[in-house]
PDB file of N, CA and C in Angstrom:
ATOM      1  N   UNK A   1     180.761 125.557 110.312  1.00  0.00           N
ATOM      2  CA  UNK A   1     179.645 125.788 111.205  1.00  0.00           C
ATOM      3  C   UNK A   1     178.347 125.514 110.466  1.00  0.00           C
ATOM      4  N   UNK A   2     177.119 125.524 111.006  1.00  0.00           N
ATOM      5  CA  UNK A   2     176.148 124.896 110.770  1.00  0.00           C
ATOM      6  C   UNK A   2     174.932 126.099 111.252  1.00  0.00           C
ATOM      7  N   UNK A   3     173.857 126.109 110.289  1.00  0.00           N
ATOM      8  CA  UNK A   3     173.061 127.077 110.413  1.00  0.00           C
ATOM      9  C   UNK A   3     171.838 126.118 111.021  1.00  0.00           C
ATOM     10  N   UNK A   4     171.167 127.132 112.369  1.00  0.00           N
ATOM     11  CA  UNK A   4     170.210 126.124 113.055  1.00  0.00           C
ATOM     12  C   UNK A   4     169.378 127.253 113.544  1.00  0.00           C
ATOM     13  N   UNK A   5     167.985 126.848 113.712  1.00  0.00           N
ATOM     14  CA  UNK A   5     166.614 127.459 114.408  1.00  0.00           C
ATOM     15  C   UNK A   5     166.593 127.069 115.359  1.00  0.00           C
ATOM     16  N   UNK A   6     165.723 127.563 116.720  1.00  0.00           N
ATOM     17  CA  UNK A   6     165.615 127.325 117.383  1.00  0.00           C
ATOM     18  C   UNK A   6     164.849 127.781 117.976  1.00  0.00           C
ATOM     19  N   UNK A   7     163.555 127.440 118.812  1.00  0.00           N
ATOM     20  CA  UNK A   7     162.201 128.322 119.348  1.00  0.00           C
ATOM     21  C   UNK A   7     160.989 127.771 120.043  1.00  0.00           C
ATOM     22  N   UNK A   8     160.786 128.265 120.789  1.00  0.00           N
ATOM     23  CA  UNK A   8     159.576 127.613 121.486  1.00  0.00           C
ATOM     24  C   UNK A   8     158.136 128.017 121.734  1.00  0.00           C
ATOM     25  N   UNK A   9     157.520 127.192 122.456  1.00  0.00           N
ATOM     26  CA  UNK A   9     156.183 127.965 122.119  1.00  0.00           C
ATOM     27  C   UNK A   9     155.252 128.322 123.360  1.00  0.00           C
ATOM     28  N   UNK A  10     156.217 128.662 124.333  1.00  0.00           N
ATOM     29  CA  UNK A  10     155.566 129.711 125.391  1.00  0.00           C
ATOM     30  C   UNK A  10     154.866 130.972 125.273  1.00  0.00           C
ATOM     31  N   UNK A  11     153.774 131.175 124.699  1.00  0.00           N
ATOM     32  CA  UNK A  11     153.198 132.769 124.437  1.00  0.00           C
ATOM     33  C   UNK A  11     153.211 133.421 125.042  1.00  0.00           C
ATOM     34  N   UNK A  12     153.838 134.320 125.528  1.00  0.00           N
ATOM     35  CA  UNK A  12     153.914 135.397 126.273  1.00  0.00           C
ATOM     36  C   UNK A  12     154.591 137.028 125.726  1.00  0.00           C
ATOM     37  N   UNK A  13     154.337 138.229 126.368  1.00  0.00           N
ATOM     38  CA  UNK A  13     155.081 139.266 125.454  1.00  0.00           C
ATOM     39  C   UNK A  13     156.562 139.759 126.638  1.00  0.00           C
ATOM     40  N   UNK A  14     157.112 140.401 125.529  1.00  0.00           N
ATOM     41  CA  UNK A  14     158.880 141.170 125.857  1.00  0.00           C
ATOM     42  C   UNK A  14     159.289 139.098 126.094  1.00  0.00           C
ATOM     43  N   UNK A  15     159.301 138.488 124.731  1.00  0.00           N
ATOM     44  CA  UNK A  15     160.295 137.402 125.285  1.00  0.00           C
ATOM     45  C   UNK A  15     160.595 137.246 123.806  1.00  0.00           C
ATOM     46  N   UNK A  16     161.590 136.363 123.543  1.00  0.00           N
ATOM     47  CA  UNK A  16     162.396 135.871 122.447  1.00  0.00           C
ATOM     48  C   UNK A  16     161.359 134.593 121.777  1.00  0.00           C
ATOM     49  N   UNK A  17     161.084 134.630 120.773  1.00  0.00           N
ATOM     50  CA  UNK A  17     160.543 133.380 120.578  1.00  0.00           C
ATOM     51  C   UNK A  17     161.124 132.137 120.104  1.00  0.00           C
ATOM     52  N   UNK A  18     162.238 133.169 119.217  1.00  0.00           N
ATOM     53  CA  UNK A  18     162.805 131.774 118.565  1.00  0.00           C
ATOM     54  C   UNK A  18     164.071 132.777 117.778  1.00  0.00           C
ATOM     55  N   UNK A  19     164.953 131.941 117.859  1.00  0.00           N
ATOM     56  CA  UNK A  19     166.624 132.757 116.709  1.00  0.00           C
ATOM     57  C   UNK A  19     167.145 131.811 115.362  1.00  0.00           C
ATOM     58  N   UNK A  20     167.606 132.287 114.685  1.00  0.00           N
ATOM     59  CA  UNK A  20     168.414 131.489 114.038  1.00  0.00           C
ATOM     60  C   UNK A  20     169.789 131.761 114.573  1.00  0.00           C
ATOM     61  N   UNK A  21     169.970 131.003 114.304  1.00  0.00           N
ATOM     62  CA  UNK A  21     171.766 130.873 115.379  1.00  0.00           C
ATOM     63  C   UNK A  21     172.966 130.062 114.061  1.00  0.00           C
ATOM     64  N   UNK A  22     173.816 130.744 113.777  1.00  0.00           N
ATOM     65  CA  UNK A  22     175.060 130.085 112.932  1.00  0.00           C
ATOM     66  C   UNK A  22     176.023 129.829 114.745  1.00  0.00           C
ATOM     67  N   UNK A  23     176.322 128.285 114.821  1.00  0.00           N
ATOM     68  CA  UNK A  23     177.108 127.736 115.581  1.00  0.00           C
ATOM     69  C   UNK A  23     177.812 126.163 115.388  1.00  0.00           C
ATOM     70  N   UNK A  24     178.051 125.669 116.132  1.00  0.00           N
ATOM     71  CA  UNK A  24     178.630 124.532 115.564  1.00  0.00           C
ATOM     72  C   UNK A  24     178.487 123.189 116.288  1.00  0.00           C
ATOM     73  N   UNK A  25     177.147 123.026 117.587  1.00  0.00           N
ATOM     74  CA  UNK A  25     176.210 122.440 117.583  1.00  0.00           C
ATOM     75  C   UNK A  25     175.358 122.624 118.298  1.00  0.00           C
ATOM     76  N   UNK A  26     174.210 121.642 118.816  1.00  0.00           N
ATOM     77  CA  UNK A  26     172.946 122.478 119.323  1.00  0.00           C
ATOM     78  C   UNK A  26     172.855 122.725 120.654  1.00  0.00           C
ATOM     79  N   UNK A  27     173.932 121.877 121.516  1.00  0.00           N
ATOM     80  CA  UNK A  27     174.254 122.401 122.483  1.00  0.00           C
ATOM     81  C   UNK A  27     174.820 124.073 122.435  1.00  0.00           C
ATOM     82  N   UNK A  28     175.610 124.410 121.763  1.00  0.00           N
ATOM     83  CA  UNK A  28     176.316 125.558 121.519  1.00  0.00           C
ATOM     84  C   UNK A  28     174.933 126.566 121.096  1.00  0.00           C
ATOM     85  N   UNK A  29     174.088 126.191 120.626  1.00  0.00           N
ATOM     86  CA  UNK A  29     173.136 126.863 120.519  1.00  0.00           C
ATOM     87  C   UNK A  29     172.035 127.284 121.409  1.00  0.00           C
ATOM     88  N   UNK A  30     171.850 126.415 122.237  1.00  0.00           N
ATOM     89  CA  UNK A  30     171.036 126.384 123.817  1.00  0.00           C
ATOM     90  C   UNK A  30     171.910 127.602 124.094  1.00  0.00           C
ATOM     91  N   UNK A  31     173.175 127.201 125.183  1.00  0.00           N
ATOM     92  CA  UNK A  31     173.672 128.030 125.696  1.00  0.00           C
ATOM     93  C   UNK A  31     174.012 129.931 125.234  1.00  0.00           C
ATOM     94  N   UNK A  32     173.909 130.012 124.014  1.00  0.00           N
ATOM     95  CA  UNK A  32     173.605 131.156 123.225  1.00  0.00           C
ATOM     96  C   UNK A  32     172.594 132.042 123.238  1.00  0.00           C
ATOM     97  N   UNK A  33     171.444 130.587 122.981  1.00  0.00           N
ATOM     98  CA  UNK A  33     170.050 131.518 123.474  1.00  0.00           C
ATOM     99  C   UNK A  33     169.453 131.809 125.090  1.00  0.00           C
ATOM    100  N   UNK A  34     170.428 131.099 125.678  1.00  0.00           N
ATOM    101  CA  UNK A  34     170.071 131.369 127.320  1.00  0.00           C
ATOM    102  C   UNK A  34     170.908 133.077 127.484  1.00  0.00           C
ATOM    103  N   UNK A  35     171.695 133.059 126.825  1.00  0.00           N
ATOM    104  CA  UNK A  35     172.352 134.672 126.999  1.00  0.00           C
ATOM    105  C   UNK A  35     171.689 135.515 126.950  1.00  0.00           C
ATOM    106  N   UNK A  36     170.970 135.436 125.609  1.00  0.00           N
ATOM    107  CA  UNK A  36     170.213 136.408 125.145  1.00  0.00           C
ATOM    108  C   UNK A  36     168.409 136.488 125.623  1.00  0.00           C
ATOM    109  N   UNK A  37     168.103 135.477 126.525  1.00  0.00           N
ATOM    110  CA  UNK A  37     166.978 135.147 126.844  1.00  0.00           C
ATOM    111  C   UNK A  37     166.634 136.724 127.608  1.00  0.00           C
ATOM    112  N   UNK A  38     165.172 137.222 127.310  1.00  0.00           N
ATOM    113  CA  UNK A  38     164.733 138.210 127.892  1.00  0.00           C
ATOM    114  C   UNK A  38     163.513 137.501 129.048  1.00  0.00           C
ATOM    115  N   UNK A  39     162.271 138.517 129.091  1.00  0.00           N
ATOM    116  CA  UNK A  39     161.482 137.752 130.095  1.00  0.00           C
ATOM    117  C   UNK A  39     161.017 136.306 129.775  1.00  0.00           C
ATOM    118  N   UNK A  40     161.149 135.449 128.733  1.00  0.00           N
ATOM    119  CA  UNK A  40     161.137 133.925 128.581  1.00  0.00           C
ATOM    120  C   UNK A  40     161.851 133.283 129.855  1.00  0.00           C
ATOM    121  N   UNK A  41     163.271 134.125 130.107  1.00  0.00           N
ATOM    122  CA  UNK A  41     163.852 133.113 130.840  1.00  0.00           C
ATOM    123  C   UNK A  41     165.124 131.928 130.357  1.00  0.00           C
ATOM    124  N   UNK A  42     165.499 131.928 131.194  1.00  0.00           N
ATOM    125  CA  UNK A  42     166.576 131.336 130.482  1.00  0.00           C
ATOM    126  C   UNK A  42     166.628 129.188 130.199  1.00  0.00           C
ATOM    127  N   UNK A  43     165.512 129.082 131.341  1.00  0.00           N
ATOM    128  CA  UNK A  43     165.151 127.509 131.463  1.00  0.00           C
ATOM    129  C   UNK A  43     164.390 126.882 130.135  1.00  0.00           C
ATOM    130  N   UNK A  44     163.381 127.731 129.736  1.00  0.00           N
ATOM    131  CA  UNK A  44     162.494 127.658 128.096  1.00  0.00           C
ATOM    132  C   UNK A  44     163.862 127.228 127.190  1.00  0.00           C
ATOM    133  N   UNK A  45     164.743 127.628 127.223  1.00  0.00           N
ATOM    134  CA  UNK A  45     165.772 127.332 125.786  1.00  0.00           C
ATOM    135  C   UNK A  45     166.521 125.603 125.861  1.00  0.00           C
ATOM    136  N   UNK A  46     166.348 124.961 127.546  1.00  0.00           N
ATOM    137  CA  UNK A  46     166.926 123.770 127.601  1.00  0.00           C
ATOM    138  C   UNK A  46     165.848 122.787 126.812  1.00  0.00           C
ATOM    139  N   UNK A  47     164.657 122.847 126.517  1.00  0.00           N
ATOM    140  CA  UNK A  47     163.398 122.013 125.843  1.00  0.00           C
ATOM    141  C   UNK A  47     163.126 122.427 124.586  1.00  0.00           C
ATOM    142  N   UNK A  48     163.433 123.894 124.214  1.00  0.00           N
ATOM    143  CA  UNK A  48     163.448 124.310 123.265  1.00  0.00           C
ATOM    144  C   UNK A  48     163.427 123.581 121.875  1.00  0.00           C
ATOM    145  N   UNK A  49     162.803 123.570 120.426  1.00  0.00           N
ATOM    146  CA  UNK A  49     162.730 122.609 119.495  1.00  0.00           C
ATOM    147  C   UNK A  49     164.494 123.233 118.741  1.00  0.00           C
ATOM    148  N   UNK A  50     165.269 122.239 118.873  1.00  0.00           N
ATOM    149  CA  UNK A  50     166.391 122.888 117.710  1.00  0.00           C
ATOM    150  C   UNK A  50     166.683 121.881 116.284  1.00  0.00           C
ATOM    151  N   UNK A  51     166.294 123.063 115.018  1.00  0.00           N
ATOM    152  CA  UNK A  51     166.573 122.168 113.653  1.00  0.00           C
ATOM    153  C   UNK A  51     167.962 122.581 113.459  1.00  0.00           C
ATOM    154  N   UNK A  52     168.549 122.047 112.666  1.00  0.00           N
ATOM    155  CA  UNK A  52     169.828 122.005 111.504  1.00  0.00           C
ATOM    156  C   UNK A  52     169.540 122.730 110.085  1.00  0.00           C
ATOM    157  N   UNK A  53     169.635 123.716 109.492  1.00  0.00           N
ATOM    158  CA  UNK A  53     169.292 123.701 108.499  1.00  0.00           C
ATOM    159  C   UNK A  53     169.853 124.046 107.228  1.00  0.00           C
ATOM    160  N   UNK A  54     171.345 123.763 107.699  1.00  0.00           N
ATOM    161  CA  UNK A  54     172.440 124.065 106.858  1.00  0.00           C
ATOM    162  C   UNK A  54     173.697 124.051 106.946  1.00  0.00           C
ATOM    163  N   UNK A  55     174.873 124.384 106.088  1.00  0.00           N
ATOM    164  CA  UNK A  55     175.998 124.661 106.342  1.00  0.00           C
ATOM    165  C   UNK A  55     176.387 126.600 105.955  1.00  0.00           C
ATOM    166  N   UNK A  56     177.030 127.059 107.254  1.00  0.00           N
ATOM    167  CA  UNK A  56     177.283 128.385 106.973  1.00  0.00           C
ATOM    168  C   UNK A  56     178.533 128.642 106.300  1.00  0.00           C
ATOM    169  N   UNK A  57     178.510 129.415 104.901  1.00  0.00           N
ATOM    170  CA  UNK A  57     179.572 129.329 104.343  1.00  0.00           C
ATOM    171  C   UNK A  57     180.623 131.044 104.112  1.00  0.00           C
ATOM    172  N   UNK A  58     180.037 131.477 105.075  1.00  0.00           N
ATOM    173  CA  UNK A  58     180.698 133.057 105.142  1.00  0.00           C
ATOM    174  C   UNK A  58     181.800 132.703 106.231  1.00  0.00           C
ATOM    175  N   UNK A  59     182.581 134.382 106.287  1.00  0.00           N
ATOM    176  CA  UNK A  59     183.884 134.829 106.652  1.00  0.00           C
ATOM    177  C   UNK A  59     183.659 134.308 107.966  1.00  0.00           C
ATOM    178  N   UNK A  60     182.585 134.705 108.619  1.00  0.00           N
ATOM    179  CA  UNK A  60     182.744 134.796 110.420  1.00  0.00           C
ATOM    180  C   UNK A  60     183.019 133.445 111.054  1.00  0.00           C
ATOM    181  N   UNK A  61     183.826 133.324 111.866  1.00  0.00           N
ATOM    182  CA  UNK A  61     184.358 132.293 112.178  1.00  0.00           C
ATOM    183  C   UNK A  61     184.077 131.534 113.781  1.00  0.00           C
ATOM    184  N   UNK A  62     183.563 132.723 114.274  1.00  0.00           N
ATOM    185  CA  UNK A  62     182.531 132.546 116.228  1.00  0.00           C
ATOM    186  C   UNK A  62     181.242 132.513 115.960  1.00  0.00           C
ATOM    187  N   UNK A  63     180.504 131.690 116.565  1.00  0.00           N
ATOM    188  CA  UNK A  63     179.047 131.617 117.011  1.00  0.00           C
ATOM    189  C   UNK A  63     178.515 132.837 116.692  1.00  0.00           C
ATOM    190  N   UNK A  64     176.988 133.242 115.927  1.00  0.00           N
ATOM    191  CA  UNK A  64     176.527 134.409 116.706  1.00  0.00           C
ATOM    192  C   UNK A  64     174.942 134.066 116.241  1.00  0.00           C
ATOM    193  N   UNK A  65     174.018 134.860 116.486  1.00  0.00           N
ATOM    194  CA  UNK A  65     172.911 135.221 116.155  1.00  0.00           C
ATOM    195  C   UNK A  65     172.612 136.170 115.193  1.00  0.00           C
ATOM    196  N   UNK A  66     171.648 134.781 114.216  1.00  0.00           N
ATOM    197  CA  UNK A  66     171.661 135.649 113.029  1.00  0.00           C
ATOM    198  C   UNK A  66     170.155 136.241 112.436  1.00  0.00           C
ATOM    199  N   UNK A  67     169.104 135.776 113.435  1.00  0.00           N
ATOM    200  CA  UNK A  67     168.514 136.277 113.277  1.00  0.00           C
ATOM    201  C   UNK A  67     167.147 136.173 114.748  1.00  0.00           C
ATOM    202  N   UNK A  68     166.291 137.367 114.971  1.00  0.00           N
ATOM    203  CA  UNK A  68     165.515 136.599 116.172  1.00  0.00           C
ATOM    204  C   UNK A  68     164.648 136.691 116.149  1.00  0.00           C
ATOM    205  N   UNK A  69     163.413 136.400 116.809  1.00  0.00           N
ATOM    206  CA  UNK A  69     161.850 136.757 116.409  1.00  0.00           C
ATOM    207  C   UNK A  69     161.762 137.099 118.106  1.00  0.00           C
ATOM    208  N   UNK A  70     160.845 138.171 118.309  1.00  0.00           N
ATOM    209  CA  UNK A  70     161.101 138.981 119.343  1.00  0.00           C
ATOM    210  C   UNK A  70     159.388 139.371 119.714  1.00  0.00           C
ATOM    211  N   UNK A  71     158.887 138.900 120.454  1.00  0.00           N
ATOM    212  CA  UNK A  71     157.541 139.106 120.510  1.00  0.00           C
ATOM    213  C   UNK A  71     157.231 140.376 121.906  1.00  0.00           C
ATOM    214  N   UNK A  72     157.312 142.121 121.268  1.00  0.00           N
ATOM    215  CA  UNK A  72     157.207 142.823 122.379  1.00  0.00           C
ATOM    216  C   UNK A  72     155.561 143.002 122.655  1.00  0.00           C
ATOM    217  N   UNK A  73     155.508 143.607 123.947  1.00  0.00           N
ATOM    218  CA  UNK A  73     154.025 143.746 124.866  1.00  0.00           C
ATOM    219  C   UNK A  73     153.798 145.009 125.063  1.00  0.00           C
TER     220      UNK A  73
END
């Protein structure tokens, strides 16, 4: 799997701004952050900017979120 960012730049508050996501590609990563989408919405994550920025080399073996930036109001 492959370690990737992902985030956009709608300013607004109670929304997600951006996650790091360990998955295994960036499609798989869209659909991840549409789960977890709060008042952003779930449409912001299809335009969304997504980098690559690694290979994940731990135990876990499913998709998850590994980290998020969370902008509350």
């Amino acid at each position: 799997m492959k370690i990737y960012t992902i985030e956009h730049k709608n300013f607004e508050y109670d929304v997600y701004m951006g996650h790091v996501i360990v998955a295994n590609s960036e499609s798989e990563v869209r659909e991840i952050s549409k789960k977890k989408s709060a008042d952003e919405g779930k449409e912001v994550w299809e335009t969304a900017k997504v980098e690559e920025c690694g290979n994940y080399t731990c135990h876990r073996t499913e998709p998850f979120i590994l980290m998020s930036d969370f902008r509350a109001g």
